[in-house]
N, C-alpha and C. Protein backbone atom coordinates (compact mmCIF):
# COMPACT_ATOMS: atom_id res chain seq x y z
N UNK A 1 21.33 -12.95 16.07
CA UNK A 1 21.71 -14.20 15.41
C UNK A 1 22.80 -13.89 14.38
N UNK A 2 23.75 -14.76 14.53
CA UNK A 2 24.65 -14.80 13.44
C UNK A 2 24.15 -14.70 12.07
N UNK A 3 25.28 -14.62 11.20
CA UNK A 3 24.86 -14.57 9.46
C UNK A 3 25.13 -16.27 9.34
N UNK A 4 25.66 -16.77 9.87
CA UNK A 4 25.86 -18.51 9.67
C UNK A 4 24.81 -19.21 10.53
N UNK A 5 24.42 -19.30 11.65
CA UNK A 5 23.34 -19.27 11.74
C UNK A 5 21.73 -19.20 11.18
N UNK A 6 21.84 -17.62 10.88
CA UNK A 6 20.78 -17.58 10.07
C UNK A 6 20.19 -18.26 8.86
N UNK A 7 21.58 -18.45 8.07
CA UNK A 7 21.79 -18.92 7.01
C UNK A 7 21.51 -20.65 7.07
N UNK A 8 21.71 -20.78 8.56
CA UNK A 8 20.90 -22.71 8.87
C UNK A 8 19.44 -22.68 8.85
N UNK A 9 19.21 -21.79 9.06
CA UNK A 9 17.65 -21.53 9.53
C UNK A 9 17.01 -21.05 8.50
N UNK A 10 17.61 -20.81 7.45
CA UNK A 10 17.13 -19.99 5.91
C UNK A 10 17.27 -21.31 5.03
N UNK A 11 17.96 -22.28 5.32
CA UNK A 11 18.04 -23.36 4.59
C UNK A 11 16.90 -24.18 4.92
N UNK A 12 16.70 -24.23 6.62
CA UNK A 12 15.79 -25.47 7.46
C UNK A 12 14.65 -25.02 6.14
N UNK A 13 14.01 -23.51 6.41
CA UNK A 13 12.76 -23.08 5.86
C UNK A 13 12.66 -22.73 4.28
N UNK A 14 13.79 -23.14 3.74
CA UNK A 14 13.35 -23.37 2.19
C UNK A 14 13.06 -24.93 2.00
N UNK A 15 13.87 -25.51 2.57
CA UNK A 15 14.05 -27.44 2.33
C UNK A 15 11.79 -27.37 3.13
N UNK A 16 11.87 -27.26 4.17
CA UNK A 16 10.55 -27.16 4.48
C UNK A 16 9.43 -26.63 3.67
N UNK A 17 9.55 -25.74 2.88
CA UNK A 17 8.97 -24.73 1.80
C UNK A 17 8.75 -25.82 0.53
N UNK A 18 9.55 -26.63 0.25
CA UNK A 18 9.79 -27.50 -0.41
C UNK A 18 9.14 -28.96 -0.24
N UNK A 19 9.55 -29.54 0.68
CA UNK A 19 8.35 -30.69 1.33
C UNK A 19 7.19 -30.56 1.30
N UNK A 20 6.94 -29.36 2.09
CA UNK A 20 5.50 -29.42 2.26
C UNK A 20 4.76 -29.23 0.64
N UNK A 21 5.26 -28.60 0.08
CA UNK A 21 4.99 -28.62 -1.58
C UNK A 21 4.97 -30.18 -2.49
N UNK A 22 5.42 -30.86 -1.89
CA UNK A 22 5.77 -32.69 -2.04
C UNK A 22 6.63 -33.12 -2.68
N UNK A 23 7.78 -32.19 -2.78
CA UNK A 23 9.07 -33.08 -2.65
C UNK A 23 9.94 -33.63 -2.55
N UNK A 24 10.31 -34.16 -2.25
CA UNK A 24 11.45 -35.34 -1.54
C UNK A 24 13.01 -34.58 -1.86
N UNK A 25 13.76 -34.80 -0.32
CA UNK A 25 14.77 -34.63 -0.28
C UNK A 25 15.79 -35.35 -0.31
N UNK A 26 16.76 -35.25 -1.53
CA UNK A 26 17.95 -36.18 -2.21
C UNK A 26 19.29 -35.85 -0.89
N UNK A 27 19.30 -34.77 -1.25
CA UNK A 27 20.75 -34.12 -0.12
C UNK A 27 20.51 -33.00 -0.30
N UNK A 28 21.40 -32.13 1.46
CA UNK A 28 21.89 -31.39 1.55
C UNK A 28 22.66 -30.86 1.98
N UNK A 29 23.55 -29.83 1.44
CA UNK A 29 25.06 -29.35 1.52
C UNK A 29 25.62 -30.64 0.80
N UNK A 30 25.25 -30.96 -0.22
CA UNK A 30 26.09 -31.91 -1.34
C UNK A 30 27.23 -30.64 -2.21
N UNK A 31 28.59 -31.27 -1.59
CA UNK A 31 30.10 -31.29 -1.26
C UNK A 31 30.66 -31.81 -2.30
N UNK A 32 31.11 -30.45 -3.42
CA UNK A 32 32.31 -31.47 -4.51
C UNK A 32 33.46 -30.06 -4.57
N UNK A 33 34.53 -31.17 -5.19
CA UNK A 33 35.31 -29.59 -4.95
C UNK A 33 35.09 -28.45 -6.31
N UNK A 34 34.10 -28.82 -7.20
CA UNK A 34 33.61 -27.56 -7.88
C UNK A 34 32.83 -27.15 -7.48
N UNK A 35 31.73 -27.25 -6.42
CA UNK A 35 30.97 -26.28 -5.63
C UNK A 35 30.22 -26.68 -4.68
N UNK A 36 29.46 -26.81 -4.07
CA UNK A 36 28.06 -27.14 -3.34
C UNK A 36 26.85 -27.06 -3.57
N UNK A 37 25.79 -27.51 -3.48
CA UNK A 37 24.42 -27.56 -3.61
C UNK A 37 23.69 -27.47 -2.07
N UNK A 38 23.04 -26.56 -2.18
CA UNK A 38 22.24 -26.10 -0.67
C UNK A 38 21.24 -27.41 -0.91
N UNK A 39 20.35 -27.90 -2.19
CA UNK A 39 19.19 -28.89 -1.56
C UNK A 39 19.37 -29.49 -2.75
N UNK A 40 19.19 -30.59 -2.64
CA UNK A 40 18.57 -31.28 -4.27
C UNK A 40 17.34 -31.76 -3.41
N UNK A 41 16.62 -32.09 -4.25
CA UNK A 41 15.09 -32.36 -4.44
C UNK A 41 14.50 -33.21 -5.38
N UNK A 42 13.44 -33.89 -5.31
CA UNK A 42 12.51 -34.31 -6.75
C UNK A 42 11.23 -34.07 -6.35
N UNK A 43 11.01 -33.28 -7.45
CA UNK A 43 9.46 -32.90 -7.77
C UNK A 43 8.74 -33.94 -9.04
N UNK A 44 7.98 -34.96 -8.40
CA UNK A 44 7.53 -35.89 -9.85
C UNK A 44 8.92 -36.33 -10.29
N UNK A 45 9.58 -36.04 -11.19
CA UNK A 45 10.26 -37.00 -12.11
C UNK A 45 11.39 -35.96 -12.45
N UNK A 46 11.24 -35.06 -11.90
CA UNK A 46 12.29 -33.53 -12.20
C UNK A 46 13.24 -33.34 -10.69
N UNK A 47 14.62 -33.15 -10.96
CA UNK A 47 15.58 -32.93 -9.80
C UNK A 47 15.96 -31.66 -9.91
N UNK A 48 15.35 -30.82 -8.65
CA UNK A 48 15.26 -29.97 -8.54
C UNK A 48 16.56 -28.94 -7.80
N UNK A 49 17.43 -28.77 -8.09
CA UNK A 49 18.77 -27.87 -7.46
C UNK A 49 18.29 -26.66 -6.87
N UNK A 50 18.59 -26.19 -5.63
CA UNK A 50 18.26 -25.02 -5.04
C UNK A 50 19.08 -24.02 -4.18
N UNK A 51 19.86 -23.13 -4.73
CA UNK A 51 20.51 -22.82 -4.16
C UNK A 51 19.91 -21.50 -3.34
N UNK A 52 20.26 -21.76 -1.97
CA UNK A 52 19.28 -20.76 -0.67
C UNK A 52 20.38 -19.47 -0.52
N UNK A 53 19.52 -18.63 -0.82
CA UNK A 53 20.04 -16.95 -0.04
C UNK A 53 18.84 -16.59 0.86
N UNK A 54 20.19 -16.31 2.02
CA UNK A 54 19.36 -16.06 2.92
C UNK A 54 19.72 -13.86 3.01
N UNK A 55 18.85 -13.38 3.32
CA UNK A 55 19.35 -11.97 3.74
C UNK A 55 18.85 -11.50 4.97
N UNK A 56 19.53 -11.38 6.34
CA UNK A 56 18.52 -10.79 7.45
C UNK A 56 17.75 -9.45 7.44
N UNK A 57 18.95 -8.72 6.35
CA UNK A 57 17.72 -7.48 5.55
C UNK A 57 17.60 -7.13 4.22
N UNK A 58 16.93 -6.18 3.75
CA UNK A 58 16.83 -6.27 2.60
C UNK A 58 18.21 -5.20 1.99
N UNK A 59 18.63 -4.47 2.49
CA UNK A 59 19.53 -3.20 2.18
C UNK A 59 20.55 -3.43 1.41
N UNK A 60 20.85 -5.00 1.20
CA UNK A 60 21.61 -5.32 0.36
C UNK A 60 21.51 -5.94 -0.70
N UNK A 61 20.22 -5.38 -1.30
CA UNK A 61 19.57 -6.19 -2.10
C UNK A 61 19.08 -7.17 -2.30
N UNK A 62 18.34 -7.44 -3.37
CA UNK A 62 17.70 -9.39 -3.23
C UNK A 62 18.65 -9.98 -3.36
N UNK A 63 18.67 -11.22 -2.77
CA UNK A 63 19.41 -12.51 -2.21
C UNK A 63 19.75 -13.30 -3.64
N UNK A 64 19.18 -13.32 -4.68
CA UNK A 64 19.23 -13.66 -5.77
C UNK A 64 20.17 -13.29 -6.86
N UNK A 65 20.36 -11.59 -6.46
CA UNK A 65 21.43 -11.07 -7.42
C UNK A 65 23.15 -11.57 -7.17
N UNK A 66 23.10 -12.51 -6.01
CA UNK A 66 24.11 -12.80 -5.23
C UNK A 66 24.74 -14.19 -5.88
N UNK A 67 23.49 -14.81 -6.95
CA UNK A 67 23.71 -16.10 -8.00
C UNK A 67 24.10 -15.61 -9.38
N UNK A 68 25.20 -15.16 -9.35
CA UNK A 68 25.87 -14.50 -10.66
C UNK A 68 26.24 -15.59 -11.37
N UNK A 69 26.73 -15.65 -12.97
CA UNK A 69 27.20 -16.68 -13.47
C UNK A 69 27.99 -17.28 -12.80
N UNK A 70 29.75 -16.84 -12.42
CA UNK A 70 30.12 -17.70 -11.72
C UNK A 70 29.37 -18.53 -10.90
N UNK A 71 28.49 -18.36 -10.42
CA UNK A 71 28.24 -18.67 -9.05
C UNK A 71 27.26 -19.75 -9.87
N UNK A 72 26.23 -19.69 -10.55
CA UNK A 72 25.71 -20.36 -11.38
C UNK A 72 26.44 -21.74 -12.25
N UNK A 73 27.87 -21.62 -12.54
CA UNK A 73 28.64 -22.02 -13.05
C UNK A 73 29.11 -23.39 -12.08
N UNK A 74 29.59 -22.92 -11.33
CA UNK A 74 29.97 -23.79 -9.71
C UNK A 74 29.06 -24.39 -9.22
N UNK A 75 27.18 -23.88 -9.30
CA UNK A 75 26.47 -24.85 -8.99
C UNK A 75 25.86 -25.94 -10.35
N UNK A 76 26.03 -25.96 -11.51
CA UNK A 76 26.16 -26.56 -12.54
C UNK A 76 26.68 -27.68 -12.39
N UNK A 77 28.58 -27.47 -12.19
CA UNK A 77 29.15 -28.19 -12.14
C UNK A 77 29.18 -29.33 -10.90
N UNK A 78 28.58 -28.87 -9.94
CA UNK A 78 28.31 -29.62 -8.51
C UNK A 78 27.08 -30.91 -9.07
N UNK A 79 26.13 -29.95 -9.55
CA UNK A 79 25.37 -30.69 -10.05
C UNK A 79 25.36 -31.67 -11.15
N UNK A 80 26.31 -31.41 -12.16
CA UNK A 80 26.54 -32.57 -12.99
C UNK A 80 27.08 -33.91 -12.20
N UNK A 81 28.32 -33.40 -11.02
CA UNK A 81 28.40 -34.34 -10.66
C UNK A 81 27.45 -35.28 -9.67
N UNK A 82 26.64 -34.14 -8.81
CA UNK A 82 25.45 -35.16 -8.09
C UNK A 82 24.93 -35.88 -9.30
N UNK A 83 24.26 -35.58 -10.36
CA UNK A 83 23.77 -36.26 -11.26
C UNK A 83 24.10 -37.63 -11.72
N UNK A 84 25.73 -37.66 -12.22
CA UNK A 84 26.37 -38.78 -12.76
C UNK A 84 26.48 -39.29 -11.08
N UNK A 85 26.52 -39.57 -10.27
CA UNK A 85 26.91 -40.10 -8.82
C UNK A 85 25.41 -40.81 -8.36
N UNK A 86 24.67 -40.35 -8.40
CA UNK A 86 23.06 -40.96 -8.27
C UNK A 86 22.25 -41.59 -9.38
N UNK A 87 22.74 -41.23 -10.45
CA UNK A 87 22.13 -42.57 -11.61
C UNK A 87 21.13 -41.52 -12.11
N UNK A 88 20.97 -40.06 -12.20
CA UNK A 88 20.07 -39.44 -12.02
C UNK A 88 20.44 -38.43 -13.73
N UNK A 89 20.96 -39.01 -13.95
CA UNK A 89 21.87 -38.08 -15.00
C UNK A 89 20.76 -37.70 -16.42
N UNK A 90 20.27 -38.99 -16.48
CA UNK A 90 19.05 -38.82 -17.47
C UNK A 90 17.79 -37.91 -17.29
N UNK A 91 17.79 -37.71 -15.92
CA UNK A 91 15.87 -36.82 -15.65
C UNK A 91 15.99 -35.63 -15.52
N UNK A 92 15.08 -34.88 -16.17
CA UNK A 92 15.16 -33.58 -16.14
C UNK A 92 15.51 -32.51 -14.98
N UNK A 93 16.36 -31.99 -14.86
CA UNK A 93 16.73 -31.01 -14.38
C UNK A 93 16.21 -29.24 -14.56
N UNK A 94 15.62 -28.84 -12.69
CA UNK A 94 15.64 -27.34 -12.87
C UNK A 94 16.56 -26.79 -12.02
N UNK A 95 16.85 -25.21 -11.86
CA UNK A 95 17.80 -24.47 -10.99
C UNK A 95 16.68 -23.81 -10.64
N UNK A 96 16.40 -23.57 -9.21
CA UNK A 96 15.90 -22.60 -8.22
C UNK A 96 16.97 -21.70 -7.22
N UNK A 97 16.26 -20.80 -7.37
CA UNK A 97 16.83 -19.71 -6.27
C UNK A 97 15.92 -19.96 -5.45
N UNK A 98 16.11 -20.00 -3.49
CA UNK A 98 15.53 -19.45 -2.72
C UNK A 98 15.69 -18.20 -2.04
N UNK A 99 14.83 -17.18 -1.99
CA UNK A 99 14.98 -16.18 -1.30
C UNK A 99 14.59 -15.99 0.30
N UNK A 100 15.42 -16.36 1.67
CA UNK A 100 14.75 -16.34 2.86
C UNK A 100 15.48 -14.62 3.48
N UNK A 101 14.13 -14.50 4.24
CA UNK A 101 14.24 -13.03 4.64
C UNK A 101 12.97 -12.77 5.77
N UNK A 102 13.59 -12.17 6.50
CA UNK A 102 12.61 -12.29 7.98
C UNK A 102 11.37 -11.88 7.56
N UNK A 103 10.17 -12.25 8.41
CA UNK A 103 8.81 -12.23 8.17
C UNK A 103 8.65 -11.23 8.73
N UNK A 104 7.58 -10.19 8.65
CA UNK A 104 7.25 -9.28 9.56
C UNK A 104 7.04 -9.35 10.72
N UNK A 105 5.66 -10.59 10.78
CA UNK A 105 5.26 -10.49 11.94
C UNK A 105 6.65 -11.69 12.90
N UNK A 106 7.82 -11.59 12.89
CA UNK A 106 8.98 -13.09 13.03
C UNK A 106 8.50 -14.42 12.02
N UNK A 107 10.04 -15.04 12.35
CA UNK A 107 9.85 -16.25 11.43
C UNK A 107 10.15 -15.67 10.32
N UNK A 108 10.35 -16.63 9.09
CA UNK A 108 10.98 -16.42 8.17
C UNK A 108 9.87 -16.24 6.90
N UNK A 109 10.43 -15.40 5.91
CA UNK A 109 9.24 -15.35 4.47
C UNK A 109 10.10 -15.92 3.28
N UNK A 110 10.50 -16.90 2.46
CA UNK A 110 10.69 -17.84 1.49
C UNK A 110 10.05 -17.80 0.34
N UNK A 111 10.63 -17.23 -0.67
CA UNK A 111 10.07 -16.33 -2.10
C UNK A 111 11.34 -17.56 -2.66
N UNK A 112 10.58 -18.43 -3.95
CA UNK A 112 11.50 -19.06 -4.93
C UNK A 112 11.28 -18.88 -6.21
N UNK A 113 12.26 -18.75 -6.92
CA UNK A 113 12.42 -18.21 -8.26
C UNK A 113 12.81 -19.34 -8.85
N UNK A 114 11.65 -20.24 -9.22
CA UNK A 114 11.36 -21.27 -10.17
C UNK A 114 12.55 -21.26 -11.65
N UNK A 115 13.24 -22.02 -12.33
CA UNK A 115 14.04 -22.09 -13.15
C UNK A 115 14.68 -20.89 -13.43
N UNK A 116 15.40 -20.83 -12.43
CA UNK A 116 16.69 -19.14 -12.40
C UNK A 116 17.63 -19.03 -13.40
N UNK A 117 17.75 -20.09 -13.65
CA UNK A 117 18.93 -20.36 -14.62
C UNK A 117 18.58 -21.37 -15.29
N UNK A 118 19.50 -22.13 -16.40
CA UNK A 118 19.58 -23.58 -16.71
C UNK A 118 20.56 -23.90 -16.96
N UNK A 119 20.92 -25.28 -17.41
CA UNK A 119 22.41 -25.64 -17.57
C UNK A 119 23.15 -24.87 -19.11
C-alpha cells in the first residue's frame, strides 16, 4: 500500500476512533490556504481539531514528533478560520494528535494524544 493511501485509511480509523467515542463529525480535510485540518469534531460542547499521523512503521519515529510548531502554527490558523466560518468561534477548543500505525495482529492501532498543543 501506498504512503497516500495508507494515510486514507489512517484517517478512515482515527475519524472512526472518534465516533465511536460519541463525537460528531464537523469536516474533513477542511481546506484554507493557511493549512488543513485532518478532522474537526465535537465532543459535548468542545471542537475538537485532530490532526492524523499515520506511520506504516515505527523506524521513523512517533508520528507525533512530525507536529512541530510550524506545523502546529498552520493548524491553528486553519482552525481559527473553521471557527469564525461555522459560528463556532466562541466554544472551547482542543488540539489532538492521532497516532495510526499497523496492528499486529493487521488492521490498524490509533493512540491519541489528547490536548497536544493549544492555541
Amino acid at each position: 500500500m501506498d504512503a497516500k493511501a495508507f494515510g486514507q485509511k489512517g484517517e478512515a480509523a482515527a475519524a472512526r476512533y472518534y465516533l465511536d467515542r460519541g463525537c460528531r463529525l464537523l469536516a474533513h480535510n477542511y481546506r484554507t490556504r493557511m493549512g488543513e485540518l485532518d478532522l474537526v469534531l465535537m465532543e459535548g460542547n468542545t471542537v475538537v481539531i485532530v490532526e492524523v499521523k499515520s506511520r506504516s512503521e515505527t523506524s521513523r519515529g512517533p508520528a507525533a514528533e512530525a507536529v512541530g510548531p510550524a506545523k502546529q502554527r498552520r493548524i491553528i490558523l486553519a482552525a481559527q478560520r473553521f471557527l469564525q466560518q461555522s459560528g463556532l468561534s466562541e466554544q472551547p477548543v482542543r488540539f489532538d494528535v492521532a497516532e495510526v500505525t499497523p496492528a499486529a495482529g493487521g488492521g490498524l492501532l490509533v493512540h491519541c494524544i489528547r490536548s497536544a498543543f493549544e492555541l
